[in-house]
N, C-alpha and C. Protein backbone atom coordinates (compact mmCIF):
# COMPACT_ATOMS: atom_id res chain seq x y z
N UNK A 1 68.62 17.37 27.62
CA UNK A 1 69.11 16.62 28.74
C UNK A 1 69.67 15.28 28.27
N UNK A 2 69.01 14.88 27.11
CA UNK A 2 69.48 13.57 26.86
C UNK A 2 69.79 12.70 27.52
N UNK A 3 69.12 11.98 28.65
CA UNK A 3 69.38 10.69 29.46
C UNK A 3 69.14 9.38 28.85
N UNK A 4 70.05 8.74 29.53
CA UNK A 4 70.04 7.24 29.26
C UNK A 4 68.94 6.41 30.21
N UNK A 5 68.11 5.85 29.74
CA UNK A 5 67.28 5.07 30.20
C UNK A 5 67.49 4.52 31.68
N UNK A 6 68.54 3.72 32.46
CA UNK A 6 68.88 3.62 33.61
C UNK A 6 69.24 5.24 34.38
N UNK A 7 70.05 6.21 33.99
CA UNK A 7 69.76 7.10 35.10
C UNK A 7 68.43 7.87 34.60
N UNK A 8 67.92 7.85 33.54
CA UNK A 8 66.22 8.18 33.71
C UNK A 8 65.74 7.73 34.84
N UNK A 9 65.76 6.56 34.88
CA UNK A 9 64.95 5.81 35.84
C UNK A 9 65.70 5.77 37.34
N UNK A 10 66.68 5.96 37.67
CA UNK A 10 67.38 6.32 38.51
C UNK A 10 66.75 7.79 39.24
N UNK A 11 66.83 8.24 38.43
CA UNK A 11 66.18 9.70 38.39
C UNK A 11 64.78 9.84 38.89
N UNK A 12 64.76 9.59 38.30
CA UNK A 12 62.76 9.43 38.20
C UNK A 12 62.86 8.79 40.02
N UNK A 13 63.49 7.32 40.76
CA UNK A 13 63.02 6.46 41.47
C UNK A 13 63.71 8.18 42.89
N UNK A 14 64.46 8.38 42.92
CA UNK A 14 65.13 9.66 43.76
C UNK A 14 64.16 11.34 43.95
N UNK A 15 63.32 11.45 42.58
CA UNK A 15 62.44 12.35 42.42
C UNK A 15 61.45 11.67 42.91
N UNK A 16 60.56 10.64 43.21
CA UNK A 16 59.73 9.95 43.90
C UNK A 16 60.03 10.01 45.41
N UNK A 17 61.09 9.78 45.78
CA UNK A 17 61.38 9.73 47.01
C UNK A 17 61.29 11.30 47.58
N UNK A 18 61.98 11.94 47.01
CA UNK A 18 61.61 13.49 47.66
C UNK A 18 60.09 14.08 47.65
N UNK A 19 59.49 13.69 46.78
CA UNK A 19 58.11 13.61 46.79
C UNK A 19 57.42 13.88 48.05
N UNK A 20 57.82 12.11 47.97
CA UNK A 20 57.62 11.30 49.57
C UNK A 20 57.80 12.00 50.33
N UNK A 21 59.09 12.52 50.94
CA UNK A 21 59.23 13.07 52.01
C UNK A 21 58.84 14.15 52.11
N UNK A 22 58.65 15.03 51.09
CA UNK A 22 58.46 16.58 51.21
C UNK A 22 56.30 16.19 51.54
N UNK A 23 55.71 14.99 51.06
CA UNK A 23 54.35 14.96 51.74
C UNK A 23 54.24 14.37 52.62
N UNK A 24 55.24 13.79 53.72
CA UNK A 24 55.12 13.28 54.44
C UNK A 24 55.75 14.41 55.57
N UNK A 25 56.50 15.81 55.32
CA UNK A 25 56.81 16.95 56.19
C UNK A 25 55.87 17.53 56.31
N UNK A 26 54.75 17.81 55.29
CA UNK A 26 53.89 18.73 54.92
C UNK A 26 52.73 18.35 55.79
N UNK A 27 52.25 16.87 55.91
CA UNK A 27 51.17 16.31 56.88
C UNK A 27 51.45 16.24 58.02
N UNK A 28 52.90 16.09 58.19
CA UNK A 28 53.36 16.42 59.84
C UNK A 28 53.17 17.52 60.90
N UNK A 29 52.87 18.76 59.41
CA UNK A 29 53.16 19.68 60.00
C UNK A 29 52.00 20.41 60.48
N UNK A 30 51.98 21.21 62.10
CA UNK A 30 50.38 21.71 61.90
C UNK A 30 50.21 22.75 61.22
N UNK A 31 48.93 22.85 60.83
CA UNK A 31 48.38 24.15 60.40
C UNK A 31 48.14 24.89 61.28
N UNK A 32 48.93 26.04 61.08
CA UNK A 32 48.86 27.01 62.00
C UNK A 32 49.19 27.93 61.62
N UNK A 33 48.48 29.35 61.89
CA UNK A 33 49.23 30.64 61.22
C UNK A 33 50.74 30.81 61.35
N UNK A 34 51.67 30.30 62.63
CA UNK A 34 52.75 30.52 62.80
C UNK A 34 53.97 29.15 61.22
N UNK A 35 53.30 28.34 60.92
CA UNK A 35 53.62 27.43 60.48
C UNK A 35 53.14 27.41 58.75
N UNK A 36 52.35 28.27 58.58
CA UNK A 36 51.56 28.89 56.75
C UNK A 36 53.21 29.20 55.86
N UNK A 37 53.70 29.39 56.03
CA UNK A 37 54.89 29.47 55.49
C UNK A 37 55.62 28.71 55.18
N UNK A 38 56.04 28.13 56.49
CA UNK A 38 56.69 26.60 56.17
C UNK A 38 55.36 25.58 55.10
N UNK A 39 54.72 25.58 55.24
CA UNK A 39 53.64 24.80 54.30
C UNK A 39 53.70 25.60 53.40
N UNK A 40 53.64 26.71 52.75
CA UNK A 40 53.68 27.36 51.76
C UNK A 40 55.02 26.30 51.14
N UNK A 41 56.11 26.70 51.42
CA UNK A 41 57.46 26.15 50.97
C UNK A 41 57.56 24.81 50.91
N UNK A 42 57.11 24.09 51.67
CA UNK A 42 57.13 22.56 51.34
C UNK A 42 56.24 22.19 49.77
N UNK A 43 54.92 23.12 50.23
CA UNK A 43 54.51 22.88 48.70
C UNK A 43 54.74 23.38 47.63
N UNK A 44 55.18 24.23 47.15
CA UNK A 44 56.11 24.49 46.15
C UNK A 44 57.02 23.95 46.29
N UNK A 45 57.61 23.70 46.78
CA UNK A 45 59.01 22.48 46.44
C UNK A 45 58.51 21.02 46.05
N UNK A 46 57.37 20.42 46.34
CA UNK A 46 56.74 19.54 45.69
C UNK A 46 56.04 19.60 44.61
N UNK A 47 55.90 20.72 44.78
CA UNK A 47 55.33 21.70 43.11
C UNK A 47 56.91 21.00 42.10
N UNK A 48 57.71 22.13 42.55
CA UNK A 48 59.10 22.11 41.80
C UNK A 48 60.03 20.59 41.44
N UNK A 49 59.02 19.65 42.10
CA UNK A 49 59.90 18.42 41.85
C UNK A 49 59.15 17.49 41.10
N UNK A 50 57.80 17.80 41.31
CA UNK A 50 56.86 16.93 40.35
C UNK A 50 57.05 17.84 38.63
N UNK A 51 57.50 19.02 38.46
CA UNK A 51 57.75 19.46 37.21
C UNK A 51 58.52 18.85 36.69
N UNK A 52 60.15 18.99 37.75
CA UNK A 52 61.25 18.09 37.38
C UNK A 52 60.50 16.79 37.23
N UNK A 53 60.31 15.99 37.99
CA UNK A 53 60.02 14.84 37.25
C UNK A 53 59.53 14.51 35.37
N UNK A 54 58.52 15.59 35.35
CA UNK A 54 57.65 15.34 34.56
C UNK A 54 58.48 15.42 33.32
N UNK A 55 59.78 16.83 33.45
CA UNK A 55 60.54 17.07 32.67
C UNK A 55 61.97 16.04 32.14
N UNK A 56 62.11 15.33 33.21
CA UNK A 56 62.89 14.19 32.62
C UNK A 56 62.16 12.49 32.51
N UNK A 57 61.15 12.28 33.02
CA UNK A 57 59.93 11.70 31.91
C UNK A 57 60.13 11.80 30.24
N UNK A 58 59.58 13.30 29.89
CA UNK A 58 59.81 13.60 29.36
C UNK A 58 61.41 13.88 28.33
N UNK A 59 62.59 13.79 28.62
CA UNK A 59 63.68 13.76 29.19
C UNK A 59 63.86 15.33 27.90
N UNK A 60 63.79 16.20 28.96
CA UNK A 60 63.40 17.74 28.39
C UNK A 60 64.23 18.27 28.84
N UNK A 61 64.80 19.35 28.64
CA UNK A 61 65.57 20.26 29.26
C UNK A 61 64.85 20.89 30.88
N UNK A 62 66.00 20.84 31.53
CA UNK A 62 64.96 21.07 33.03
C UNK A 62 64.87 22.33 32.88
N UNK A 63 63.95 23.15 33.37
CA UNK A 63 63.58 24.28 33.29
C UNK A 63 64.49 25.45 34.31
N UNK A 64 64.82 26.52 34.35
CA UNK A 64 65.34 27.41 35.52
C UNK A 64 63.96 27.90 35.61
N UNK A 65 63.86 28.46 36.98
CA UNK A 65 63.33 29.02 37.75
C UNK A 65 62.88 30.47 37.01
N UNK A 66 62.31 31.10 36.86
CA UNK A 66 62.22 32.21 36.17
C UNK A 66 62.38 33.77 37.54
N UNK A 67 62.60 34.33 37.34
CA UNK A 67 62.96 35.88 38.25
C UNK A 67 61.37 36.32 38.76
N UNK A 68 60.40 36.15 37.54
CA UNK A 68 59.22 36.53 37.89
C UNK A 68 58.74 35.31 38.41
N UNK A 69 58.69 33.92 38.90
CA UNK A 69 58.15 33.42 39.40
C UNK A 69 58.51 33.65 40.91
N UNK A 70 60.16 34.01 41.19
CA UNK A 70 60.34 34.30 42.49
C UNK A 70 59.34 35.58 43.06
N UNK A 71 59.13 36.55 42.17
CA UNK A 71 58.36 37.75 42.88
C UNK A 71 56.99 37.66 42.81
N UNK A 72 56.22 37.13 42.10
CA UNK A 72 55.27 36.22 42.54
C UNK A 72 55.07 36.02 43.50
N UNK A 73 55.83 35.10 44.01
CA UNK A 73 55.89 34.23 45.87
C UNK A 73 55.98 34.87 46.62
N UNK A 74 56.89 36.23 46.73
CA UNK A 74 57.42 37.25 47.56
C UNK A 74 56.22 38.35 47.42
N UNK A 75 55.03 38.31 46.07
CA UNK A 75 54.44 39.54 46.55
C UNK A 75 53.19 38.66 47.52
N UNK A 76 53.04 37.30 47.05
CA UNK A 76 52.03 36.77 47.62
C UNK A 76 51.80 36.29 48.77
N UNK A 77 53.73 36.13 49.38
CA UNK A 77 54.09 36.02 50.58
C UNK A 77 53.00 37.25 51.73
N UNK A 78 54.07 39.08 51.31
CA UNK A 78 53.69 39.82 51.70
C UNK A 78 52.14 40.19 51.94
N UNK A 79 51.57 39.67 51.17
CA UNK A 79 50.34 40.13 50.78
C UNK A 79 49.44 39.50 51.87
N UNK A 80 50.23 38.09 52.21
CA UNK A 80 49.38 37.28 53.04
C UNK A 80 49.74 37.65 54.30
N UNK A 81 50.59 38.33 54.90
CA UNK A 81 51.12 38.89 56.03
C UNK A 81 50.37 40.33 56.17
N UNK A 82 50.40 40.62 55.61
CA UNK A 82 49.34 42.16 55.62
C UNK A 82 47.96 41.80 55.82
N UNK A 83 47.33 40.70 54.86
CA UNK A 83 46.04 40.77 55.35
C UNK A 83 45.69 40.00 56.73
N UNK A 84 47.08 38.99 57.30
CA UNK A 84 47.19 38.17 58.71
C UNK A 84 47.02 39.73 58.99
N UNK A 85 47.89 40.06 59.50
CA UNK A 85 47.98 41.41 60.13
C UNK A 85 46.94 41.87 60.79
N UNK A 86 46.39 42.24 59.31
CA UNK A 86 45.17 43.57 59.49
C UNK A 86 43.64 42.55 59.88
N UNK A 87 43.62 41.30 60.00
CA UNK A 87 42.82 40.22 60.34
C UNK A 87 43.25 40.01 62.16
N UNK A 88 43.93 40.02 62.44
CA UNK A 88 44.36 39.81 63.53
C UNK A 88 44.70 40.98 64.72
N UNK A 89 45.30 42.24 64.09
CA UNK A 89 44.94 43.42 64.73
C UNK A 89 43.83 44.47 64.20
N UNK A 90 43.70 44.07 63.31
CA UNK A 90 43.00 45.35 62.50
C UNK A 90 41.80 46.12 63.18
């Protein structure tokens, strides 16, 4: 990545701020089975930005997303809808 010290820190002060907001959506939001999702996604995206951060801290190559981390989410998504499901009608 090779950054220069001012947009490091540029960087870094913009990755703080999304932070911010993505924990300040996340406490807004209720907990509620209809709403587990949206909280699922807010936190991984605060997941995904505190890495970035850490990675240009570091000033590292930012990472891509990997294919298996998406199906991961998607089986753990499903998984949690099946057992809502079968908890709720079963």
């Amino acid at each position: 990545m090779n950054l220069n010290k001012k947009d490091q820190k540029e960087i870094l002060e913009y990755l703080k701020l999304i932070t911010s907001e993505l924990t300040d959506a996340y406490n807004s939001t209720p907990d509620t089975s209809e709403n587990s999702d949206a909280l699922y996604f807010i936190d991984t995206a605060r997941d995904l930005v505190d890495e970035l951060a850490i990675n240009v801290e570091d000033n590292q190559e930012v990472p891509v997303p990997h294919e298996d981390l998406r199906k991961d989410n998607e089986f753990i998504r499903n998984n949690y809808w099946e057992v809502w499901r079968g908890y709720h009608w079963g």
